[in-house]
N, C-alpha and C. Protein backbone atom coordinates (compact mmCIF):
# COMPACT_ATOMS: atom_id res chain seq x y z
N UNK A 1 4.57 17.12 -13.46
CA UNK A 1 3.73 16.78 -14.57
C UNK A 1 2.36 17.44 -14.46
N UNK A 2 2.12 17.66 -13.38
CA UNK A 2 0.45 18.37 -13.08
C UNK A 2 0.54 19.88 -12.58
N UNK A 3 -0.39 20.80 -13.19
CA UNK A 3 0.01 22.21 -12.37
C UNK A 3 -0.30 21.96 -10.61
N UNK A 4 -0.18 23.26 -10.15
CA UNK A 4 -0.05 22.88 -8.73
C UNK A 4 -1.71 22.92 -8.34
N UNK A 5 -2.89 23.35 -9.18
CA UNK A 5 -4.34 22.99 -9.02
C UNK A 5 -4.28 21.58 -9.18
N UNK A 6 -4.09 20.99 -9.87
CA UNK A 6 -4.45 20.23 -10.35
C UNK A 6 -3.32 18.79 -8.93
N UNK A 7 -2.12 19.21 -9.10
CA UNK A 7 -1.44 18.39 -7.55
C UNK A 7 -2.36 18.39 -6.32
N UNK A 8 -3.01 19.71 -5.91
CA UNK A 8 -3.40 19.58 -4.88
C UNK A 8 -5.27 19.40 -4.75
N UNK A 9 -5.45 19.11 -5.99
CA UNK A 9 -6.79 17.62 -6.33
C UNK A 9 -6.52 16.65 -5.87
N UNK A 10 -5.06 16.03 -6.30
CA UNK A 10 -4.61 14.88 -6.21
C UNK A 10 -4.34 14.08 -5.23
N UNK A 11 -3.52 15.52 -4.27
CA UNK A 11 -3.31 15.01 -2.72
C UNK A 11 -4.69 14.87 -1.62
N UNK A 12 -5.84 15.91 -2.37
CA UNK A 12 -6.98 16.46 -1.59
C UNK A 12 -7.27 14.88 -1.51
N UNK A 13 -7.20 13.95 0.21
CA UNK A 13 -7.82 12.73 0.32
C UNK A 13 -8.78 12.69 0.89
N UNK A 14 -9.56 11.86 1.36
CA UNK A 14 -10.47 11.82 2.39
C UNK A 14 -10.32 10.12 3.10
N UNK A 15 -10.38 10.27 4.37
CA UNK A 15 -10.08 8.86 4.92
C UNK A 15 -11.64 7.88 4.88
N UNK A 16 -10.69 6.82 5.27
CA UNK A 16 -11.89 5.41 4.85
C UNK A 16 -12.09 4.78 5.63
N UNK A 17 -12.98 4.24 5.84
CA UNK A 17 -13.28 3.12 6.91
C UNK A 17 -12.92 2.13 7.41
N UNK A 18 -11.70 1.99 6.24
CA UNK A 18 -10.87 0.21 6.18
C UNK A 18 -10.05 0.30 7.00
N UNK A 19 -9.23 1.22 7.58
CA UNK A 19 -8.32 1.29 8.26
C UNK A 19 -7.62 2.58 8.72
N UNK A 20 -7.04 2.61 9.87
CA UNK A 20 -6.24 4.01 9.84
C UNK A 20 -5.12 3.79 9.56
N UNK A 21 -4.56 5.38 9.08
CA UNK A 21 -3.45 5.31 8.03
C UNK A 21 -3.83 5.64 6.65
N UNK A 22 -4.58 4.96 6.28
CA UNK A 22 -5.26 5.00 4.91
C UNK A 22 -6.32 5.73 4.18
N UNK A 23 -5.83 6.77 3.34
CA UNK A 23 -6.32 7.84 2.60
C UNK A 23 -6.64 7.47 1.22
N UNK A 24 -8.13 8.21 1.03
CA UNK A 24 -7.78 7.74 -0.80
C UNK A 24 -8.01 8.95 -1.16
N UNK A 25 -7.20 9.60 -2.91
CA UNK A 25 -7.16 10.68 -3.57
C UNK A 25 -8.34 10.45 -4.42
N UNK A 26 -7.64 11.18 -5.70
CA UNK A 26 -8.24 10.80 -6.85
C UNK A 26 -7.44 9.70 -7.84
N UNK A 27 -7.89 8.66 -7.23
CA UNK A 27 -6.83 7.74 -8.25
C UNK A 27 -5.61 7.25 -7.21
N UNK A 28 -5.17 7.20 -6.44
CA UNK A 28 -4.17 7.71 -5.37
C UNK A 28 -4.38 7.00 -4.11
N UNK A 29 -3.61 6.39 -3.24
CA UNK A 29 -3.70 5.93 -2.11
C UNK A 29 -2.43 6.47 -1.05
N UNK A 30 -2.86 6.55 -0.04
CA UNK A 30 -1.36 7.42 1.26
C UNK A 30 -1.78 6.74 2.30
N UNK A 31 -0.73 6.01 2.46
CA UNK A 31 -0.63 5.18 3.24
C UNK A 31 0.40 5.86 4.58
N UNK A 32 0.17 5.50 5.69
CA UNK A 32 1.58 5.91 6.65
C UNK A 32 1.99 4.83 7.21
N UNK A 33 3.20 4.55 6.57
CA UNK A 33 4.18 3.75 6.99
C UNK A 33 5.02 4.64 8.16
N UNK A 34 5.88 3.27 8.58
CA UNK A 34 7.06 3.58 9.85
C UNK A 34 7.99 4.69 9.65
N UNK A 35 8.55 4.92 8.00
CA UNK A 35 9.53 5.82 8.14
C UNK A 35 8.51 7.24 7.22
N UNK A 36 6.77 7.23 7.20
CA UNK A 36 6.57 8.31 6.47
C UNK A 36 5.51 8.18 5.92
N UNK A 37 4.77 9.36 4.89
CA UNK A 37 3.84 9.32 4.16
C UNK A 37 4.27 8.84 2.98
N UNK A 38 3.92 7.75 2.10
CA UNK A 38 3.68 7.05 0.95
C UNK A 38 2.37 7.18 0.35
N UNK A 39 2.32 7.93 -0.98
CA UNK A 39 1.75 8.10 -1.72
C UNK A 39 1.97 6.65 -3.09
N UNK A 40 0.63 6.20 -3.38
CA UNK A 40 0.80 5.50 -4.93
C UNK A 40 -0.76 4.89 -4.85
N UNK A 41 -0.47 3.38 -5.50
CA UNK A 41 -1.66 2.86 -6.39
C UNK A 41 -1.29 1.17 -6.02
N UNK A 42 -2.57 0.23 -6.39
CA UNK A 42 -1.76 -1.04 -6.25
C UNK A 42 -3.06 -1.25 -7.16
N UNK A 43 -2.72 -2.90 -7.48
CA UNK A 43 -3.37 -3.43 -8.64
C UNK A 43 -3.64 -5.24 -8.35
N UNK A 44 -4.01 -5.62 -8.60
CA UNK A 44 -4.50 -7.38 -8.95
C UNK A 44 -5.40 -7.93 -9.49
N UNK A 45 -5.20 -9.25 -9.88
CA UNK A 45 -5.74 -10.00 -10.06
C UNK A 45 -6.09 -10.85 -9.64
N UNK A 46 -6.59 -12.33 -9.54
CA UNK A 46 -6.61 -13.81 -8.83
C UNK A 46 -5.30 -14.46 -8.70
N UNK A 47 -4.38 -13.96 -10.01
CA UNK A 47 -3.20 -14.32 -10.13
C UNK A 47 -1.35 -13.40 -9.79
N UNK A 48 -2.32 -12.76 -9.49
CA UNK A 48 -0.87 -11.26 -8.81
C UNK A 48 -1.39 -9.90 -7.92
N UNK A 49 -0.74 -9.61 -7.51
CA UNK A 49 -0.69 -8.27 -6.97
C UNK A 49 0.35 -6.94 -6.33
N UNK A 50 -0.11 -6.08 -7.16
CA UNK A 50 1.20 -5.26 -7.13
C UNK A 50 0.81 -3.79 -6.10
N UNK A 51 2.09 -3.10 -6.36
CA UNK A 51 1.69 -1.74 -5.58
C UNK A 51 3.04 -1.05 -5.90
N UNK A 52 2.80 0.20 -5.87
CA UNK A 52 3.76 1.02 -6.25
C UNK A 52 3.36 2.55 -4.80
N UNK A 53 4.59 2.63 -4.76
CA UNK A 53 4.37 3.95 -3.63
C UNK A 53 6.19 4.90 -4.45
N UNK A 54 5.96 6.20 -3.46
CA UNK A 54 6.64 7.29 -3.50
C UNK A 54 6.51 8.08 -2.47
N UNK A 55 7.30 8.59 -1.81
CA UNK A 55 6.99 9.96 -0.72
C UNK A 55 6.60 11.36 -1.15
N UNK A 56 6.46 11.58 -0.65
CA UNK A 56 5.74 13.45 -1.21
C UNK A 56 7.01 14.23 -1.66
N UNK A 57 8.45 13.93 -1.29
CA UNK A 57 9.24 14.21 -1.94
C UNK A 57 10.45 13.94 -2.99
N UNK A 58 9.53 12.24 -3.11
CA UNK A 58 10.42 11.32 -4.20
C UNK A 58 11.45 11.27 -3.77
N UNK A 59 11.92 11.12 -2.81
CA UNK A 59 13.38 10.63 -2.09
C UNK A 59 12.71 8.80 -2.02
N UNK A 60 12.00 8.54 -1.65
CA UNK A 60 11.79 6.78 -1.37
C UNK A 60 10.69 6.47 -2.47
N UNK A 61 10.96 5.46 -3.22
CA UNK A 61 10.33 4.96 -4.26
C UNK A 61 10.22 3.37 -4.17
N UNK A 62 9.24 2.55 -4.25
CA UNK A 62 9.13 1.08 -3.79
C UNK A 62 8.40 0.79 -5.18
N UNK A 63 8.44 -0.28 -5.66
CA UNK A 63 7.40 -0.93 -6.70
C UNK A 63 7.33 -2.48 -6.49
N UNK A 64 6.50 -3.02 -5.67
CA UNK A 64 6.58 -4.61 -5.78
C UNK A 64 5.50 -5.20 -7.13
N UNK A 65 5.65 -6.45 -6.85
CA UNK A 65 4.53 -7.24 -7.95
C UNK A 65 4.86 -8.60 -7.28
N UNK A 66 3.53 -9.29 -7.21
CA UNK A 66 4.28 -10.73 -7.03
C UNK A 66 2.92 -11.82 -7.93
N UNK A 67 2.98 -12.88 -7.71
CA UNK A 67 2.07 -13.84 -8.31
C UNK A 67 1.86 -14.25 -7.36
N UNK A 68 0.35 -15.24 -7.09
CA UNK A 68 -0.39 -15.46 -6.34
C UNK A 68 -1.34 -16.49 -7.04
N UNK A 69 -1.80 -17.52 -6.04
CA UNK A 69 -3.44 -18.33 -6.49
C UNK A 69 -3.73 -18.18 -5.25
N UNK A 70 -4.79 -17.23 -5.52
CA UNK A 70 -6.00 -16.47 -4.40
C UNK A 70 -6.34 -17.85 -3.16
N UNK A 71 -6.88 -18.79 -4.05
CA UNK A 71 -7.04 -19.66 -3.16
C UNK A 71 -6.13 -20.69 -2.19
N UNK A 72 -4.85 -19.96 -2.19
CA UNK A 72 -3.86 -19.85 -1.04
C UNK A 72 -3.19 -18.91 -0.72
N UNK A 73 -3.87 -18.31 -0.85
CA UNK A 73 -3.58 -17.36 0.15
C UNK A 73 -3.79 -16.87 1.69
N UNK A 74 -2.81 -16.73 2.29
CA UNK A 74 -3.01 -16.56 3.66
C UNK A 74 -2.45 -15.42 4.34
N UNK A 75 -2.95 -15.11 5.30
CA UNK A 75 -2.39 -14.28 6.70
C UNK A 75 -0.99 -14.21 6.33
N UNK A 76 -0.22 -15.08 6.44
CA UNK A 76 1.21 -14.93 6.80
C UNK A 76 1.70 -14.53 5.36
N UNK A 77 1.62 -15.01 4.36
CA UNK A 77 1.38 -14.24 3.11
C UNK A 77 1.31 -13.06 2.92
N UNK A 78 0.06 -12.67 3.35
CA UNK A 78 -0.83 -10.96 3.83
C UNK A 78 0.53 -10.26 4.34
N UNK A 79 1.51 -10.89 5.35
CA UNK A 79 2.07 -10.31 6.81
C UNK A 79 3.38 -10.36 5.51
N UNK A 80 3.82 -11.31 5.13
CA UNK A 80 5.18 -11.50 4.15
C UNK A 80 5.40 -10.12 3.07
N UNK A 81 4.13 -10.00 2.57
CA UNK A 81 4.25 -9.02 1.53
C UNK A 81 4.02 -7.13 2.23
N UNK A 82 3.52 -7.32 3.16
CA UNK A 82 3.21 -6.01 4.23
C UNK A 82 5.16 -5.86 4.79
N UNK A 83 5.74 -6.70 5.05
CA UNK A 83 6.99 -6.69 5.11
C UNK A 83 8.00 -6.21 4.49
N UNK A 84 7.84 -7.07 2.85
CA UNK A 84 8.33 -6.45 1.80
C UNK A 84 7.91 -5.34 1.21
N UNK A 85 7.12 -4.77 1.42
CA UNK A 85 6.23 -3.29 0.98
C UNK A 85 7.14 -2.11 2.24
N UNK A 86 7.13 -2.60 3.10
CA UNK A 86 7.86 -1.48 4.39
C UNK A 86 9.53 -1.37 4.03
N UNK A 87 9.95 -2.92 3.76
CA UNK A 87 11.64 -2.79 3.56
C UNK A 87 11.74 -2.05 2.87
N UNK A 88 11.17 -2.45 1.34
CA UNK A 88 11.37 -1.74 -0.11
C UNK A 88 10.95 -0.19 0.34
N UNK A 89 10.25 0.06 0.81
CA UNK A 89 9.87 1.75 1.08
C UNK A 89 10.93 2.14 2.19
N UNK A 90 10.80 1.73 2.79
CA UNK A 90 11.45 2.55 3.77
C UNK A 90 13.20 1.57 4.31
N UNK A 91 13.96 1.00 3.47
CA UNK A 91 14.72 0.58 3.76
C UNK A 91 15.03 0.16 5.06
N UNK A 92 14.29 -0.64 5.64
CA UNK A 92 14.79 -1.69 7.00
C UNK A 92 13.84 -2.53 7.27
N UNK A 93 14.08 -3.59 7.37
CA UNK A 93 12.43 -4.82 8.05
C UNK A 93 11.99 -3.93 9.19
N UNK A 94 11.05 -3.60 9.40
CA UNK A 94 10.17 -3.72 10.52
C UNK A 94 10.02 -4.52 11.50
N UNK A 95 9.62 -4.26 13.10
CA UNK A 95 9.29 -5.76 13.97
C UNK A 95 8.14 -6.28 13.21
N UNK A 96 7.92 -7.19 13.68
CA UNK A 96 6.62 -8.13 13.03
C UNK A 96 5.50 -7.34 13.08
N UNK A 97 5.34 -7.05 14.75
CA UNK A 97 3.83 -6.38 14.70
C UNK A 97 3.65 -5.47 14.59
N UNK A 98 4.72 -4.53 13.78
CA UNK A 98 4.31 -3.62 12.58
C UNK A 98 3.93 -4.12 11.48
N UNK A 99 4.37 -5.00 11.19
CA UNK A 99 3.98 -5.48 9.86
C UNK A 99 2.70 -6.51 9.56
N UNK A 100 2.49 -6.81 10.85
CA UNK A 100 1.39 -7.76 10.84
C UNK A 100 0.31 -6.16 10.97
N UNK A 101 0.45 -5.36 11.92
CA UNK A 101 -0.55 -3.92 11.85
C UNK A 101 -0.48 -3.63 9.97
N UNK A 102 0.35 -3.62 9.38
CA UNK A 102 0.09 -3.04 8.35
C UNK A 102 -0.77 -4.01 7.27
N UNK A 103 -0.17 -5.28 7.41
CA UNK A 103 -0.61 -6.32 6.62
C UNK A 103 -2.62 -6.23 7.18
N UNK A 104 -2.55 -5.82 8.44
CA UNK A 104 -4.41 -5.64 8.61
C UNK A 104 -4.91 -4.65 7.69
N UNK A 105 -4.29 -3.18 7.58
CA UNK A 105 -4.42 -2.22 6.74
C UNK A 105 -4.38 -2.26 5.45
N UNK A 106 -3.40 -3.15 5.04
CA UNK A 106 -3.29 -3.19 3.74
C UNK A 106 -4.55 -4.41 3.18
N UNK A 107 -4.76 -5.41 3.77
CA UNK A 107 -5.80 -6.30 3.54
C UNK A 107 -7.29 -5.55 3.15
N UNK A 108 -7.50 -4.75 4.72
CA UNK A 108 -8.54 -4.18 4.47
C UNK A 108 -8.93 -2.87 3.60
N UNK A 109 -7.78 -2.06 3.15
CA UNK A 109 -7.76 -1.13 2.22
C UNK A 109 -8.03 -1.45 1.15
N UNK A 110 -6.53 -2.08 0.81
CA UNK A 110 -5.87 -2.39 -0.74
C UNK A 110 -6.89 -3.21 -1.61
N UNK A 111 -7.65 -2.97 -2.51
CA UNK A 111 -8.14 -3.73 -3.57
C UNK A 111 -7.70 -4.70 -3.67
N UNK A 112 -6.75 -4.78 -4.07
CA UNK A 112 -5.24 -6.21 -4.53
C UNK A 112 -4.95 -6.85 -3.49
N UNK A 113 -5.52 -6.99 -2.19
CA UNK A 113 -5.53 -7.80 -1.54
C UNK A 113 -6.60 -7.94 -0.99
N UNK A 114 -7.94 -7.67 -1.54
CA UNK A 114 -9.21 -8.91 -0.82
C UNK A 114 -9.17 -9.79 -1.63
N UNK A 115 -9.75 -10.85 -0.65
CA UNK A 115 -10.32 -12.25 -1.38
C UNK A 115 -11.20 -12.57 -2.36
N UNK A 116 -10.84 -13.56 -3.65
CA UNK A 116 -11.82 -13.57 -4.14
C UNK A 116 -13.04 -13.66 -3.71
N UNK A 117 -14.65 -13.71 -3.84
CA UNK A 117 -15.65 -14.54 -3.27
C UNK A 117 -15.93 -15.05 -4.29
């Protein structure tokens, strides 16, 4: 859909402070999961939060969404959905403390998962 200037804007990331692993584009987040580089976007509200990924060669495609009241939300929650984000991408559960490592990353990255204040 994009010429190849304009793709390699897209991929051009620069890393962040929130975590390693975690790149942001233009618009764009790359994450490295267990089985790879995941490219996408995530989104929320007080009441949901979603995320969508792809690999750099569209062989693995994940899209979650779930509902949520912020003000229960927890850790193991955080760790539940960091779980389901790795299966759905990369087809297999993870040990935990991969997923609890990612659920830190994804907390501290992902928009759609800080806390309200």
């Amino acid at each position: 859909m994009l010429d190849p200037d304009q793709q390699r804007d897209l991929e051009s990331t620069v890393p962040t402070e929130l975590g390693s692993g975690v790149e942001y584009g233009l618009g764009v987040i790359k994450l490295q999961m267990p089985c790879g580089t995941a490219w996408g976007h995530d989104g929320g509200t007080p009441s949901h939060a979603s995320i969508s990924l792809t690999s750099p060669d569209g062989a693995r495609q994940a899209a979650l969404m779930l509902t949520r009241e912020s003000n229960t939300w927890t850790e193991r929650i955080t760790t539940d959905y960091a779980n389901a984000v790795v299966t759905a991408f990369c087809g297999q559960t993870p040990p935990l403390a991969a997923a609890q490592r990612l659920a830190a990353t994804m907390t501290s990255a992902l928009p759609s998962l800080q806390r309200p204040r």
